[in-house]
N, C-alpha and C. Protein backbone atom coordinates (compact mmCIF):
# COMPACT_ATOMS: atom_id res chain seq x y z
N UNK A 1 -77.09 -31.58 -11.36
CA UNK A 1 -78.54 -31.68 -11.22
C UNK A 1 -79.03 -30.80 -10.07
N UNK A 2 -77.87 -31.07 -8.94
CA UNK A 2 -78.40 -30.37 -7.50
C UNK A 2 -78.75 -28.87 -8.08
N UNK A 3 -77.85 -28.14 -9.12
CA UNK A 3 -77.32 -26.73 -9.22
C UNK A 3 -78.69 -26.02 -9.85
N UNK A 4 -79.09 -27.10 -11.17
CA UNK A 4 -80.56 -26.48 -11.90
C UNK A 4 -81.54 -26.52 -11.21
N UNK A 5 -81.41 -27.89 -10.01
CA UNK A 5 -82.66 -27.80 -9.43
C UNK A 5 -82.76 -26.46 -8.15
N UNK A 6 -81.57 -25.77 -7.90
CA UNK A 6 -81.66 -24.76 -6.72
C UNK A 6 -82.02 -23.31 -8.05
N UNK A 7 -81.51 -23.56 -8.68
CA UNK A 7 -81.71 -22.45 -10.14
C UNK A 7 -83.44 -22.42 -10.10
N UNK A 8 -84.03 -23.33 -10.06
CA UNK A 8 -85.46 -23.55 -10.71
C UNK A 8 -86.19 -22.71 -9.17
N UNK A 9 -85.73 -23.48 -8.17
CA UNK A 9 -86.44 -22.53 -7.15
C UNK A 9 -86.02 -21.19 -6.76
N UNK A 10 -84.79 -20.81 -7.51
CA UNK A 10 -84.93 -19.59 -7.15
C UNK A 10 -85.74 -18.91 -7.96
N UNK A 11 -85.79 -19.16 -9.29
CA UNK A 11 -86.64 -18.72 -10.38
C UNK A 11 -88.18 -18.37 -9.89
N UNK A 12 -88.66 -19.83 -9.16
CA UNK A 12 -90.24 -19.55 -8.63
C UNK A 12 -89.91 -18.69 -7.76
N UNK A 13 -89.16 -18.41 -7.35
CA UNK A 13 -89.32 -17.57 -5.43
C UNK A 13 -88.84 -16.31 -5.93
N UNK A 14 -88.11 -15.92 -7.08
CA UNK A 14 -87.89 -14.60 -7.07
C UNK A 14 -87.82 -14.02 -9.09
N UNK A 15 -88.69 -14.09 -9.45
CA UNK A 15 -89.44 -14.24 -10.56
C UNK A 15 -89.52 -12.92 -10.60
N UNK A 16 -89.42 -11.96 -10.15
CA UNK A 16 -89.78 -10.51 -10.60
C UNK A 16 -88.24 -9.84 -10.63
N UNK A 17 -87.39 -10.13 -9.54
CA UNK A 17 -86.30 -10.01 -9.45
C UNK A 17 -85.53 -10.17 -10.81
N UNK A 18 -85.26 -11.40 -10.61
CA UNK A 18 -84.82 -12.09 -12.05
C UNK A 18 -85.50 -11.30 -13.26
N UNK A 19 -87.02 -11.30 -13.91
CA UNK A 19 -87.19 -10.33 -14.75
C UNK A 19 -86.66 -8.93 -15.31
N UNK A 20 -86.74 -8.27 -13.61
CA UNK A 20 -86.24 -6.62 -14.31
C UNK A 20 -84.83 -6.70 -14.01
N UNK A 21 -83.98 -7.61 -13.72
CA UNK A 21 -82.71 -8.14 -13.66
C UNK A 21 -82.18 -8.05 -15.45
N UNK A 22 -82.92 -8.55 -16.27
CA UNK A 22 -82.91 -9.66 -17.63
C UNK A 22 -83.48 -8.30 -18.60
N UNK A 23 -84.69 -7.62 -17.81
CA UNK A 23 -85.20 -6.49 -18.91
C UNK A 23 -84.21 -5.46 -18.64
N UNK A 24 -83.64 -4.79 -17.30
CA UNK A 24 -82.41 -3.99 -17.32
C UNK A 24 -81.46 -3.98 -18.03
N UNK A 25 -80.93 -5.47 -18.20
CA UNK A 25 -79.67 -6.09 -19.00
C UNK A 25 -79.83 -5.67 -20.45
N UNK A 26 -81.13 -6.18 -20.70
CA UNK A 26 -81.38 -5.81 -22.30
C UNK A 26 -81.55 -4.57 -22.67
N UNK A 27 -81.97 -3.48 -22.25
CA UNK A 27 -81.73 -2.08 -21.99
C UNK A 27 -80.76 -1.56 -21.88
N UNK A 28 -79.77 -2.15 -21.00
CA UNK A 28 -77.96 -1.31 -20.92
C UNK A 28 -77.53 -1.65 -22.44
N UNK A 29 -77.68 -3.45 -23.04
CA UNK A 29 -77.05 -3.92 -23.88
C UNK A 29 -77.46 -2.58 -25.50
N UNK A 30 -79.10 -2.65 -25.34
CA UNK A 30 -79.37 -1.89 -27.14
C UNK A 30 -78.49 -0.32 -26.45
N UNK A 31 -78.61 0.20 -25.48
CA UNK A 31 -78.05 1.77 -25.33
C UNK A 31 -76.29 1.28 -25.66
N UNK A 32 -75.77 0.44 -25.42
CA UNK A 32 -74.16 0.40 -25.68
C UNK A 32 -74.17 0.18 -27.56
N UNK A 33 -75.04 -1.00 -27.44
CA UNK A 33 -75.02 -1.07 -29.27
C UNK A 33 -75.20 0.49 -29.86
N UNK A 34 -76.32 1.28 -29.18
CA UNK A 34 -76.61 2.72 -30.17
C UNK A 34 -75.57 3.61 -29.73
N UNK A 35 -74.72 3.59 -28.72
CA UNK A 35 -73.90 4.05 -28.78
C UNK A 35 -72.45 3.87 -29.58
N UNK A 36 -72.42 2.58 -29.56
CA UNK A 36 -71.20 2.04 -30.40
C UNK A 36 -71.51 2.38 -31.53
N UNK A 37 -72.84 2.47 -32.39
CA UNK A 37 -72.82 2.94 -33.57
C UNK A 37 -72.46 4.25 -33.62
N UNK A 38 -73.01 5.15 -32.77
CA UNK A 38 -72.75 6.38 -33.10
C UNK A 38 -71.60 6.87 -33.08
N UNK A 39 -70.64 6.34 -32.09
CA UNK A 39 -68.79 6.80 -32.03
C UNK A 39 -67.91 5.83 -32.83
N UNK A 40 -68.51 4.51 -33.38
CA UNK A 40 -67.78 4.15 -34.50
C UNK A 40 -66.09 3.34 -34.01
N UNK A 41 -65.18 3.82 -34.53
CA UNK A 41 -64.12 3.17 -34.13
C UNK A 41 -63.76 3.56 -32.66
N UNK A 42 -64.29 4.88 -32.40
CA UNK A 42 -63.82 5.68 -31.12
C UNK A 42 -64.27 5.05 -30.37
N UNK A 43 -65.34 4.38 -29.83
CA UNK A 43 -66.35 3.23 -29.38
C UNK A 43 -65.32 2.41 -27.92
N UNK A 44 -65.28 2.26 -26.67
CA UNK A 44 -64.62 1.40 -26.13
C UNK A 44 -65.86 1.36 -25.18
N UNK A 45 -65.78 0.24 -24.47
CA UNK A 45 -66.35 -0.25 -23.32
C UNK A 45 -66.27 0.17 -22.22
N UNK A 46 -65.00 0.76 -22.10
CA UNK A 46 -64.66 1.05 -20.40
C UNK A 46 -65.24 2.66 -20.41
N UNK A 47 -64.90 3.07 -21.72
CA UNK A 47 -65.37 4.86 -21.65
C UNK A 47 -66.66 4.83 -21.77
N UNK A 48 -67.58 3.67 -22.33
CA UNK A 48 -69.08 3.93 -22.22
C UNK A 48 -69.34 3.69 -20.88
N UNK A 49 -69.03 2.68 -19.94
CA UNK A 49 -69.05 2.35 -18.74
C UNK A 49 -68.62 3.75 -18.15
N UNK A 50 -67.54 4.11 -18.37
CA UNK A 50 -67.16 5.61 -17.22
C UNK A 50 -68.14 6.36 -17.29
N UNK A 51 -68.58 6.75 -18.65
CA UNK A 51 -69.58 8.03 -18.72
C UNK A 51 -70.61 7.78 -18.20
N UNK A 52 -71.13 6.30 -18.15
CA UNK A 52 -72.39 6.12 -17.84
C UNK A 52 -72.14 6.40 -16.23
N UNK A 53 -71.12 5.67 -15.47
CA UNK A 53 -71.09 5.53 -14.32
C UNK A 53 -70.96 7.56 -13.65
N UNK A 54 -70.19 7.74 -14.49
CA UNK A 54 -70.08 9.50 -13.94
C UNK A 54 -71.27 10.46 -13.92
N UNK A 55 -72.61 9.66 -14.50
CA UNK A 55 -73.93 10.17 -14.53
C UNK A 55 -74.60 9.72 -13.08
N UNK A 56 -73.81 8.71 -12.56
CA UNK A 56 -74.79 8.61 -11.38
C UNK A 56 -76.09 7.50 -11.44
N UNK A 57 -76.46 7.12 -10.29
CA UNK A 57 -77.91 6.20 -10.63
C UNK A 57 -78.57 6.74 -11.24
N UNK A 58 -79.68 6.48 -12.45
CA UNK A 58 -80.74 6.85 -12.95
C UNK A 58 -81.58 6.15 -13.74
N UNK A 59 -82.51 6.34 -14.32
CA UNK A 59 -83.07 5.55 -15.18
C UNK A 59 -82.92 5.06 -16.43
N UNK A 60 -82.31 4.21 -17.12
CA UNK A 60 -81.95 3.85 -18.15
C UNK A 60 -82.20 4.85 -19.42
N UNK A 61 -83.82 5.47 -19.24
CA UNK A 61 -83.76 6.50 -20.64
C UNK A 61 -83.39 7.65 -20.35
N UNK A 62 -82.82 7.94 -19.13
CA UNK A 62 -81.87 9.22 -19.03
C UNK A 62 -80.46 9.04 -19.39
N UNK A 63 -80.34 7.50 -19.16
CA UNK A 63 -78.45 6.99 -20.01
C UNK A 63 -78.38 7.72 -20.96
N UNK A 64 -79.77 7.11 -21.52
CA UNK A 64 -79.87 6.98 -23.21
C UNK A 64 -79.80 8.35 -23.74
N UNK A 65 -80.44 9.24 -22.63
CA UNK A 65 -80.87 10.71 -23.36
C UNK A 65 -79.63 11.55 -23.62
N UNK A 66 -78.56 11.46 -22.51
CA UNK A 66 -77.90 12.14 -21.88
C UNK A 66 -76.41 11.34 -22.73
N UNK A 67 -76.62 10.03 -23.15
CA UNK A 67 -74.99 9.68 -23.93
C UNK A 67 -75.59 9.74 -25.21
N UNK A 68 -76.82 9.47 -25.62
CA UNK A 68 -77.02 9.70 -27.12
C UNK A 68 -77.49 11.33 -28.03
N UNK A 69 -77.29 12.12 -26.50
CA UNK A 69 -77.88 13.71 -26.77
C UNK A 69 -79.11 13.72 -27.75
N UNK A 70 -79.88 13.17 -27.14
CA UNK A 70 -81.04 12.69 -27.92
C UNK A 70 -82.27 13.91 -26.85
C-alpha cells in the first residue's frame, strides 16, 4: 500500500517527467517494431540497440530517419 501510495505522489509531483518518459518509450518501441519489419529474420535487439546507440543522442525522428533510410 505504502509503495502505490509513494507511486501516486510521485505521479502528481512529476507528471511531465513521467509523460515524455512513457511518450519516448512508445516512440523507441514503433521505430524497433518498423525496424524489425524491415530486416525480418536478420532483426536482433542488441544490433538495433548498437546502431542506434553508435548514432549518438538525438531526436527520435532522426533514429527513425537514419535506421529506416527513410
Amino acid at each position: 500500500m505504502m509503495r502505490l501510495l509513494l507511486l501516486w505522489i510521485r505521479t502528481l509531483t512529476t507528471a511531465p517527467q513521467i509523460t515524455a518518459y512513457h511518450l519516448g518509450d512508445r516512440q523507441l518501441r514503433a521505430l524497433m517494431a518498423a525496424v524489425r519489419e524491415k530486416e525480418g529474420a536478420a532483426f536482433t535487439v542488441g544490433g538495433f540497440m548498437d546502431r542506434m546507440m553508435s548514432l549518438g543522442s538525438a531526436p527520435i525522428g532522426l533514429y527513425r530517419e537514419l535506421l529506416l533510410d527513410q
